[in-house]
N, C-alpha and C. Protein backbone atom coordinates (compact mmCIF):
# COMPACT_ATOMS: atom_id res chain seq x y z
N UNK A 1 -22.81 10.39 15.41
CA UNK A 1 -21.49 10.99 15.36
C UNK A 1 -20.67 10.24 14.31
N UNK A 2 -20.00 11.13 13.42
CA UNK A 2 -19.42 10.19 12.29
C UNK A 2 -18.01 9.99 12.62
N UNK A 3 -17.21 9.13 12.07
CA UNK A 3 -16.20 8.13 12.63
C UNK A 3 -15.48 9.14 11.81
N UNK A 4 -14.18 10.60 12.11
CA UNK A 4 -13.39 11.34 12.21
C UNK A 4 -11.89 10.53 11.45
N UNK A 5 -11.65 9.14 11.64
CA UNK A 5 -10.66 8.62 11.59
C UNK A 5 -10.26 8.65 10.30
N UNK A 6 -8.74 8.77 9.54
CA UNK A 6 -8.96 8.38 8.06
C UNK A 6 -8.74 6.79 8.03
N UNK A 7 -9.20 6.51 6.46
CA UNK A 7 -9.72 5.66 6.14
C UNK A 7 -7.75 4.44 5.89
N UNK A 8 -8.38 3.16 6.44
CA UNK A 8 -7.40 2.19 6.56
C UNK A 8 -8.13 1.07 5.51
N UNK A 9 -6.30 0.50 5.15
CA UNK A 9 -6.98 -0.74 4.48
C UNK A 9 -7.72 -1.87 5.20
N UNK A 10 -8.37 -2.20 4.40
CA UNK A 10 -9.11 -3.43 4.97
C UNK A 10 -8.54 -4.51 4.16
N UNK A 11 -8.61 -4.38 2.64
CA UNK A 11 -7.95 -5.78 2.05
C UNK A 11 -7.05 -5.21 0.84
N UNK A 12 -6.51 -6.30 0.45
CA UNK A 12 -5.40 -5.82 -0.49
C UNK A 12 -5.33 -7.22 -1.92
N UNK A 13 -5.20 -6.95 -2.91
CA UNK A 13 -5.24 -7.83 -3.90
C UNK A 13 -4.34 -7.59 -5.19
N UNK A 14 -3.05 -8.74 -5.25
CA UNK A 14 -2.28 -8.41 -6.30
C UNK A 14 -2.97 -8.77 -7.44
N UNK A 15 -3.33 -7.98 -8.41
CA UNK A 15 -3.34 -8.14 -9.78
C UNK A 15 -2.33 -8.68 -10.53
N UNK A 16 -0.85 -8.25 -11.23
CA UNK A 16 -0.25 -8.47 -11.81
C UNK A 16 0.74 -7.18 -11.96
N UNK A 17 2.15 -8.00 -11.68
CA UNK A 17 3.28 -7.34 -11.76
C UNK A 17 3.14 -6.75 -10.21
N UNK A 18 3.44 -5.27 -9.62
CA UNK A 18 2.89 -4.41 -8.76
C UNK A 18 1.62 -4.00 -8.96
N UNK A 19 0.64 -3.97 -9.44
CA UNK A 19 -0.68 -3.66 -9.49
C UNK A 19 -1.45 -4.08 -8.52
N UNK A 20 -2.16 -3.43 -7.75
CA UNK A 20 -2.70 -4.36 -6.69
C UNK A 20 -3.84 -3.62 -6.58
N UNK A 21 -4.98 -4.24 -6.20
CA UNK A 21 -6.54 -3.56 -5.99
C UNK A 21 -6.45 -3.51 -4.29
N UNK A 22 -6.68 -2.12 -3.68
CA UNK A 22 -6.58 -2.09 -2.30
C UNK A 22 -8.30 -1.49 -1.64
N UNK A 23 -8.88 -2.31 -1.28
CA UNK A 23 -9.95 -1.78 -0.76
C UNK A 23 -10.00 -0.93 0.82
N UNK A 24 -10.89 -0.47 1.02
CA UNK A 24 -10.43 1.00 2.19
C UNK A 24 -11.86 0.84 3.33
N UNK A 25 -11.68 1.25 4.67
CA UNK A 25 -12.46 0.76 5.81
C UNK A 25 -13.95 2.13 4.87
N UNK A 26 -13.23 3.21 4.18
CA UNK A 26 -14.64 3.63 4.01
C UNK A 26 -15.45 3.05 2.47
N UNK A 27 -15.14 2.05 2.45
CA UNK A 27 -15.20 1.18 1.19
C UNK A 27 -15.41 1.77 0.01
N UNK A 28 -14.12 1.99 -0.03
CA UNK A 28 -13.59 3.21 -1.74
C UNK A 28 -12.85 2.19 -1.98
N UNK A 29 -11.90 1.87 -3.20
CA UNK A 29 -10.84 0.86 -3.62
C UNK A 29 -10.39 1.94 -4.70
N UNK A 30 -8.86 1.06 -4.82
CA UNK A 30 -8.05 1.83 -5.72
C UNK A 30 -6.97 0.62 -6.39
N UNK A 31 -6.81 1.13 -7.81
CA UNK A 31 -5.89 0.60 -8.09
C UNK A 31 -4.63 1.20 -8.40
N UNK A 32 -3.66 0.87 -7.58
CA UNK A 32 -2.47 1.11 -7.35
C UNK A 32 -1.23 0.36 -7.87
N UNK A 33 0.42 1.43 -8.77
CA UNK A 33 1.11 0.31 -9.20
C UNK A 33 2.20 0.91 -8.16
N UNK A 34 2.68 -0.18 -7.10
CA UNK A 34 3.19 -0.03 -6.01
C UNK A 34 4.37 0.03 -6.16
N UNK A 35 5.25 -0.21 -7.16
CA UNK A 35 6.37 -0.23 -7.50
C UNK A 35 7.11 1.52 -7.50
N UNK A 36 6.81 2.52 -7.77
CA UNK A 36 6.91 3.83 -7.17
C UNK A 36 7.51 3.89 -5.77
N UNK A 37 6.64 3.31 -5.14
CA UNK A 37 6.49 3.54 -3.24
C UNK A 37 7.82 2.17 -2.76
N UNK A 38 8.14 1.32 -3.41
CA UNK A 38 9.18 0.51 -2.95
C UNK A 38 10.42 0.75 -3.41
N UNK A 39 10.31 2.01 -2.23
CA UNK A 39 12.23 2.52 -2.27
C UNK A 39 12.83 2.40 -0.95
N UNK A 40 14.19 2.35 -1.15
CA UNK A 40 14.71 1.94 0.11
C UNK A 40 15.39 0.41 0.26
N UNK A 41 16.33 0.39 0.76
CA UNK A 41 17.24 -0.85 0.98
C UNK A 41 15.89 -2.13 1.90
N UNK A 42 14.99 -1.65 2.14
CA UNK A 42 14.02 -2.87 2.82
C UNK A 42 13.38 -3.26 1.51
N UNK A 43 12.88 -2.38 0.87
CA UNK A 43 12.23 -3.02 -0.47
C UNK A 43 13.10 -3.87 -1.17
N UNK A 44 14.30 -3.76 -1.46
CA UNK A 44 15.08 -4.51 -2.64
C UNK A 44 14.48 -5.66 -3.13
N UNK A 45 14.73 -6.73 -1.73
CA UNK A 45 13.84 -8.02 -2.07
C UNK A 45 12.83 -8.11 -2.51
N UNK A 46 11.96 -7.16 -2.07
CA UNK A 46 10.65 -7.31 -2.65
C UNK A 46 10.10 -6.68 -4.55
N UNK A 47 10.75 -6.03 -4.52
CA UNK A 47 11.22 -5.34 -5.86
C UNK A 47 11.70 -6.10 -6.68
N UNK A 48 12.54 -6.96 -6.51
CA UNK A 48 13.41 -7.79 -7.39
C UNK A 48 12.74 -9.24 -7.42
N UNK A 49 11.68 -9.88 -6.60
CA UNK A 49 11.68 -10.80 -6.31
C UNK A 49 10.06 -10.91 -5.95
N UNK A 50 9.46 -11.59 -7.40
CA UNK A 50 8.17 -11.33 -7.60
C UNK A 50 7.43 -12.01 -6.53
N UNK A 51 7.67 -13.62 -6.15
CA UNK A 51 7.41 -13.82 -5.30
C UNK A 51 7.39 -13.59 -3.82
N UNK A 52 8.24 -12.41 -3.44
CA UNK A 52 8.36 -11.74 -1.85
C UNK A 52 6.96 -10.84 -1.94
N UNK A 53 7.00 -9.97 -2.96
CA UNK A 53 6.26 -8.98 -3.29
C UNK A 53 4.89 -9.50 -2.89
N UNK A 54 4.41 -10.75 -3.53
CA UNK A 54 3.08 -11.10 -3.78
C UNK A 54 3.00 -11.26 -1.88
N UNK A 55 4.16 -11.62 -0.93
CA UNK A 55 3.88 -11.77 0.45
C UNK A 55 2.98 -11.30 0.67
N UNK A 56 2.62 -9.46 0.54
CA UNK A 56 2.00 -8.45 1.07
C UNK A 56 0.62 -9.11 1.66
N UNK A 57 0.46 -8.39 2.98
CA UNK A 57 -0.97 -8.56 3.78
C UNK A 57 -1.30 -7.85 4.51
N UNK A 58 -2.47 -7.49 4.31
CA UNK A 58 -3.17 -6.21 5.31
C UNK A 58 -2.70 -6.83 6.94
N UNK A 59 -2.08 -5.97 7.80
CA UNK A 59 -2.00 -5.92 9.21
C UNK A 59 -3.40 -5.07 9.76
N UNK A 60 -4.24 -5.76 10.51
CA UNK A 60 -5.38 -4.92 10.98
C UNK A 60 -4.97 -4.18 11.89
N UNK A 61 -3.95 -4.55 13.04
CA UNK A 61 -3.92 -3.09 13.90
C UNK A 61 -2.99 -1.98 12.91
N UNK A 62 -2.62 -2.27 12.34
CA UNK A 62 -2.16 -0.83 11.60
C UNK A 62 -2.84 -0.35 10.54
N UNK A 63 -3.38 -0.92 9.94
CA UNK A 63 -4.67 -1.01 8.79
C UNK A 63 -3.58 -0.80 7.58
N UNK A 64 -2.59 -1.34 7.15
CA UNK A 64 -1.91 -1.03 6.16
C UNK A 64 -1.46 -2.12 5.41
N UNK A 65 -0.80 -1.94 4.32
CA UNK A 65 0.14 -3.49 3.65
C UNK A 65 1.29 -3.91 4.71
N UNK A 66 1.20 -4.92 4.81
CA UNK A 66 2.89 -5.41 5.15
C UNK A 66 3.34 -6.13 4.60
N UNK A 67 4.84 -6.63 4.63
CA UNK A 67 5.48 -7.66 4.01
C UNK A 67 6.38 -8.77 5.66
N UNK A 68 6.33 -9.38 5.15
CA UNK A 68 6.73 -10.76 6.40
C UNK A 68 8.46 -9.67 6.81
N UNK A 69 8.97 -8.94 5.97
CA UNK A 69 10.29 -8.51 6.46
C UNK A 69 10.27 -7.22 6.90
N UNK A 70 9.30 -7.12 7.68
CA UNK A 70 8.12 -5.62 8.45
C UNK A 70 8.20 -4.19 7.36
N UNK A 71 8.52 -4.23 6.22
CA UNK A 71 8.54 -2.96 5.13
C UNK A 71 6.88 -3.14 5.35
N UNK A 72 6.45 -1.92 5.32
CA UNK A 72 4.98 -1.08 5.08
C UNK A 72 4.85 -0.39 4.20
N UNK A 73 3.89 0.13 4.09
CA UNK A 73 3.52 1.44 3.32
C UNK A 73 2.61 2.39 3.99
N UNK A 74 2.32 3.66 4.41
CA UNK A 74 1.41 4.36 4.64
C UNK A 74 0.53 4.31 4.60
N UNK A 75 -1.02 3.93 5.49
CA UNK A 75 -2.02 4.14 4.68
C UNK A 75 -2.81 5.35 3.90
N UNK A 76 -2.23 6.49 4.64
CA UNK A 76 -2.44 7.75 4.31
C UNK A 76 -2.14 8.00 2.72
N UNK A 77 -0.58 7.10 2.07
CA UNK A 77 -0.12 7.43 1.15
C UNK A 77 -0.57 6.38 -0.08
N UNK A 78 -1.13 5.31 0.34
CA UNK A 78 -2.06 4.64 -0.04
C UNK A 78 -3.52 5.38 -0.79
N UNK A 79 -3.92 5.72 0.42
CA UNK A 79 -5.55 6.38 0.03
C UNK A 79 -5.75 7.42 -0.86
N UNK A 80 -3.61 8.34 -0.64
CA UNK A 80 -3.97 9.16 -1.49
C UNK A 80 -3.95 10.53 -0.98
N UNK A 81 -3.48 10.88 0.15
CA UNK A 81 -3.75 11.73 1.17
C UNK A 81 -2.58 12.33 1.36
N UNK A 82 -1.44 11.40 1.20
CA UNK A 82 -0.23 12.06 1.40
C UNK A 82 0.67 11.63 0.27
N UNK A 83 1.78 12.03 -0.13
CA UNK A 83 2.87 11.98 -1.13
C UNK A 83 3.83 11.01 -0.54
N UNK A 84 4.69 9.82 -0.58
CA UNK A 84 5.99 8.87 -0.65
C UNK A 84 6.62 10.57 -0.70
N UNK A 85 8.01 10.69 0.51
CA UNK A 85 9.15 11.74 0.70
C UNK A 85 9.66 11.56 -0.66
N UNK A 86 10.06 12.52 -1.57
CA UNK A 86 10.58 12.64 -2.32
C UNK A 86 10.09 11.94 -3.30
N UNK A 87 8.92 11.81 -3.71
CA UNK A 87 8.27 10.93 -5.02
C UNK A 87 7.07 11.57 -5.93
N UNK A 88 6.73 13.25 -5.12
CA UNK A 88 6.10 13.81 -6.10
C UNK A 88 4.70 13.42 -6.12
N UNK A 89 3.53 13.71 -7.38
CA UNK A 89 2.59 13.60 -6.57
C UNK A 89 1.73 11.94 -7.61
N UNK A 90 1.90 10.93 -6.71
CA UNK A 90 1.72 9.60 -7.43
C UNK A 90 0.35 9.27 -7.02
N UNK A 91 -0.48 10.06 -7.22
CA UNK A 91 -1.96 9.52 -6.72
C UNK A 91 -2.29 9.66 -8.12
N UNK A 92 -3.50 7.88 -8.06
CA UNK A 92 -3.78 7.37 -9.32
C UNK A 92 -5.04 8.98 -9.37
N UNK A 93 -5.35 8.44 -11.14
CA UNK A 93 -6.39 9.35 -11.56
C UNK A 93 -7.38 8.67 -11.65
């Protein structure tokens, strides 16, 4: 029986600037520039402030990025599956 679930991060790796290599439980990876997806008065800090940014760490029960000041990201919108509200369609090529 195959595992139905979509696919969560497993690990996450800043490259440089927002660039980050995000690997996936069905072990696909992507490179992603995350700076798009950090909107909103929770991002500011992290946006402005290279060192908050680099915080980010996979949470396993949610399978997603976090930051120590609980801002997330989707994993759905991550993988690619779904669109950031109002941001159009930002899945890498």
């Amino acid at each position: 029986m195959s595992d139905s679930r979509p696919p969560r991060v497993r690990s996450v790796e800043v490259l440089e600037g927002f660039l980050v290599k995000i690997a996936f439980t069905d072990d696909s990876e992507r490179r992603l520039d995350l700076l798009p997806f950090l909107r909103g008065p929770i991002f500011d800090e992290i946006r402005e402030d290279a060192a908050r940014f680099r915080e980010l760490h996979v949470d396993p029960e949610l399978g997603t990025i976090v930051w120590p000041n609980g801002a997330d990201i989707d994993p759905d919108v991550l993988y690619g599956s779904e669109t950031p509200e109002g941001q159009g369609d930002l899945r890498a090529s």
